[in-house]
C-alpha atoms as a PDB file:
ATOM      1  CA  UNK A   1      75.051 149.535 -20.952  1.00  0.00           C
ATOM      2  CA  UNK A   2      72.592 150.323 -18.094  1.00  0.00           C
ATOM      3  CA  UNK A   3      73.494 149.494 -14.744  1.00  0.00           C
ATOM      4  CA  UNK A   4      70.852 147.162 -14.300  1.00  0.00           C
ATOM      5  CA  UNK A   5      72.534 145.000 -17.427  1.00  0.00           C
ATOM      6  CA  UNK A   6      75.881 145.877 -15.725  1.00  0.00           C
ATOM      7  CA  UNK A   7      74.354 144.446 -12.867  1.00  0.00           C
ATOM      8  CA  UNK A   8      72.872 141.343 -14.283  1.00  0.00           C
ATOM      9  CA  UNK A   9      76.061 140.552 -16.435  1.00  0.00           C
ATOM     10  CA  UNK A  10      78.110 140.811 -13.346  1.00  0.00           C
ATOM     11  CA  UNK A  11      76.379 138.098 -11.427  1.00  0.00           C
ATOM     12  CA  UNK A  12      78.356 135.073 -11.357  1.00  0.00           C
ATOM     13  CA  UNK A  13      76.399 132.642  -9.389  1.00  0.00           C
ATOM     14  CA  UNK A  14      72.841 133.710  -9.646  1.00  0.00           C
ATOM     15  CA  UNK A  15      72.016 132.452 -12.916  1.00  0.00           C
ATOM     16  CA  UNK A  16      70.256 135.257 -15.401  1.00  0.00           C
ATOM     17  CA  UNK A  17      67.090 133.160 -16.830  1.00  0.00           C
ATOM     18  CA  UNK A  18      63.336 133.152 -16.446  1.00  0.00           C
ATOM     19  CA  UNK A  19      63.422 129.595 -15.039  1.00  0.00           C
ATOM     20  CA  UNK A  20      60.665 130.259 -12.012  1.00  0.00           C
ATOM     21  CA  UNK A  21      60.515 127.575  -9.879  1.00  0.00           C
ATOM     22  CA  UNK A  22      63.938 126.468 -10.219  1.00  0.00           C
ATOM     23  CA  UNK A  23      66.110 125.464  -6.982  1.00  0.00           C
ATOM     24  CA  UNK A  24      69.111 127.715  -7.788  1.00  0.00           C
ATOM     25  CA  UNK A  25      69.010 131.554  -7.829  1.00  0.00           C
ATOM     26  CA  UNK A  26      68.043 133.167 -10.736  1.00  0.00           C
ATOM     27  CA  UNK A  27      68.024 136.931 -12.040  1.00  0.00           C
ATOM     28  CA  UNK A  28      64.884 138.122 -14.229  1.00  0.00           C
ATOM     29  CA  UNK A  29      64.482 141.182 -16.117  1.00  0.00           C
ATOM     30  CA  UNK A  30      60.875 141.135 -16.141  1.00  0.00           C
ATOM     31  CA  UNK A  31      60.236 144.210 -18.374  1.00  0.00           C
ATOM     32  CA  UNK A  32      62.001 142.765 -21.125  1.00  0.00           C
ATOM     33  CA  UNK A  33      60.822 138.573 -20.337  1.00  0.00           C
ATOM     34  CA  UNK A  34      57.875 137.987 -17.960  1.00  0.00           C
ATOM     35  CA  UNK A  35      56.255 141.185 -18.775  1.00  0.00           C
ATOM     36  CA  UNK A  36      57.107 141.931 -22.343  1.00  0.00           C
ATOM     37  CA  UNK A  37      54.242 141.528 -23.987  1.00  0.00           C
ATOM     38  CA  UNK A  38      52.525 145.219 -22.074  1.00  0.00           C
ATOM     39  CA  UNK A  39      53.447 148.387 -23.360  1.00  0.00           C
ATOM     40  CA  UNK A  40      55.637 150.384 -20.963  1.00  0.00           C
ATOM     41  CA  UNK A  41      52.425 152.403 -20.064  1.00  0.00           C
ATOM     42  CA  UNK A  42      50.941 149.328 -18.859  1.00  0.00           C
ATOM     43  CA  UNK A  43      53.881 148.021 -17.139  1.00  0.00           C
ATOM     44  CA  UNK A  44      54.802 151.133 -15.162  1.00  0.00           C
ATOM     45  CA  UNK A  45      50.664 151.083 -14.006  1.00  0.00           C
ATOM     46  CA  UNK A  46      51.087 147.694 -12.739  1.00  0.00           C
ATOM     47  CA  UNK A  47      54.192 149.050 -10.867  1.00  0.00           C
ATOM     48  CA  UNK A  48      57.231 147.308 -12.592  1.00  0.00           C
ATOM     49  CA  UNK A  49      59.860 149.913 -13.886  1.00  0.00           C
ATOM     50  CA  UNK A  50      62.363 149.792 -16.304  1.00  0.00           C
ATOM     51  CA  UNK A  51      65.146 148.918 -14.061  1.00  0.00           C
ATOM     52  CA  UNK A  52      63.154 146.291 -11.860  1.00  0.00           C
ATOM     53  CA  UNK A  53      65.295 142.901 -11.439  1.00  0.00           C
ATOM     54  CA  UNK A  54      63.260 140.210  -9.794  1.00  0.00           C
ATOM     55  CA  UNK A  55      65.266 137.758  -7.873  1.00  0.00           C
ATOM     56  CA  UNK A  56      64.193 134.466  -7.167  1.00  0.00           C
ATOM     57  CA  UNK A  57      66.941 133.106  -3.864  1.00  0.00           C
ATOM     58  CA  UNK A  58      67.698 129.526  -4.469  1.00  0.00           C
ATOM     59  CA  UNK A  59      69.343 127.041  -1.708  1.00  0.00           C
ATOM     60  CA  UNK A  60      72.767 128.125  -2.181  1.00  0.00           C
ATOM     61  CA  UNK A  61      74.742 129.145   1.091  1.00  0.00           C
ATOM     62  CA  UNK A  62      72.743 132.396   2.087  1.00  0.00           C
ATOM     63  CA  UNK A  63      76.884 134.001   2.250  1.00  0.00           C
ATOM     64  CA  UNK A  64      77.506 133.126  -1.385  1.00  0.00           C
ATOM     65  CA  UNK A  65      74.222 134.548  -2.920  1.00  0.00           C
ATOM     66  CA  UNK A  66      75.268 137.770  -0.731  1.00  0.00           C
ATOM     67  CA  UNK A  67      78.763 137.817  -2.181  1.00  0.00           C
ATOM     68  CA  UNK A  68      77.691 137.625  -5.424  1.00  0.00           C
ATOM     69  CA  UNK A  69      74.685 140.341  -5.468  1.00  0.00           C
ATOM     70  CA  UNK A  70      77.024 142.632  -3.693  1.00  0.00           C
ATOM     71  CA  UNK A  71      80.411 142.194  -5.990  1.00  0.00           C
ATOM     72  CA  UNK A  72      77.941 142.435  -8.524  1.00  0.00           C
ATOM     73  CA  UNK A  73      76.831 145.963  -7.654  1.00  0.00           C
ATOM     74  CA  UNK A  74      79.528 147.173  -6.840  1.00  0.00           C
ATOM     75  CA  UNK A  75      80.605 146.160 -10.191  1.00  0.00           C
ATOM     76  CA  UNK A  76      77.343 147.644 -11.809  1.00  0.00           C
ATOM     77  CA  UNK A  77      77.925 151.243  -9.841  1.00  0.00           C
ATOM     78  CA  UNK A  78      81.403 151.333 -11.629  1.00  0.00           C
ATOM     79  CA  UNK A  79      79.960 151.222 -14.804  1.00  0.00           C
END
């Protein structure tokens, strides 16, 4: 597993879905969703790398969406 899955697999309260738009936070791999359809060549030229993971911040208390992208990284570096 990469560490950006680790990463993404760890979250707890940001929710891993390419809902855009959506009032809770969300996690998007947009190399493998948003952006899928461009070949890696074409992805990278647009500036979006492999391990890119777009966040979109929701209303949830600004301490809990900290809590959770931090325990989730540290989580992620231990893998």
């Amino acid at each position: 597993m990469t560490p950006r899955d680790a990463f993404i697999n760890a979250l707890e309260l940001v929710s891993h879905l390419a809902n855009v738009g959506d009032a809770k936070s969300l996690a998007l791999h947009p190399a493998s969703t948003s952006h899928g359809q461009l070949s890696e060549e074409q992805q990278r030229a647009s500036g979006l790398t492999p391990e890119l993971v777009r966040l979109s911040i929701g209303i949830e208390h600004i301490d809990d969406i900290i809590d959770d992208l931090d325990q989730a990284l540290q989580k992620a570096g231990k893998s």
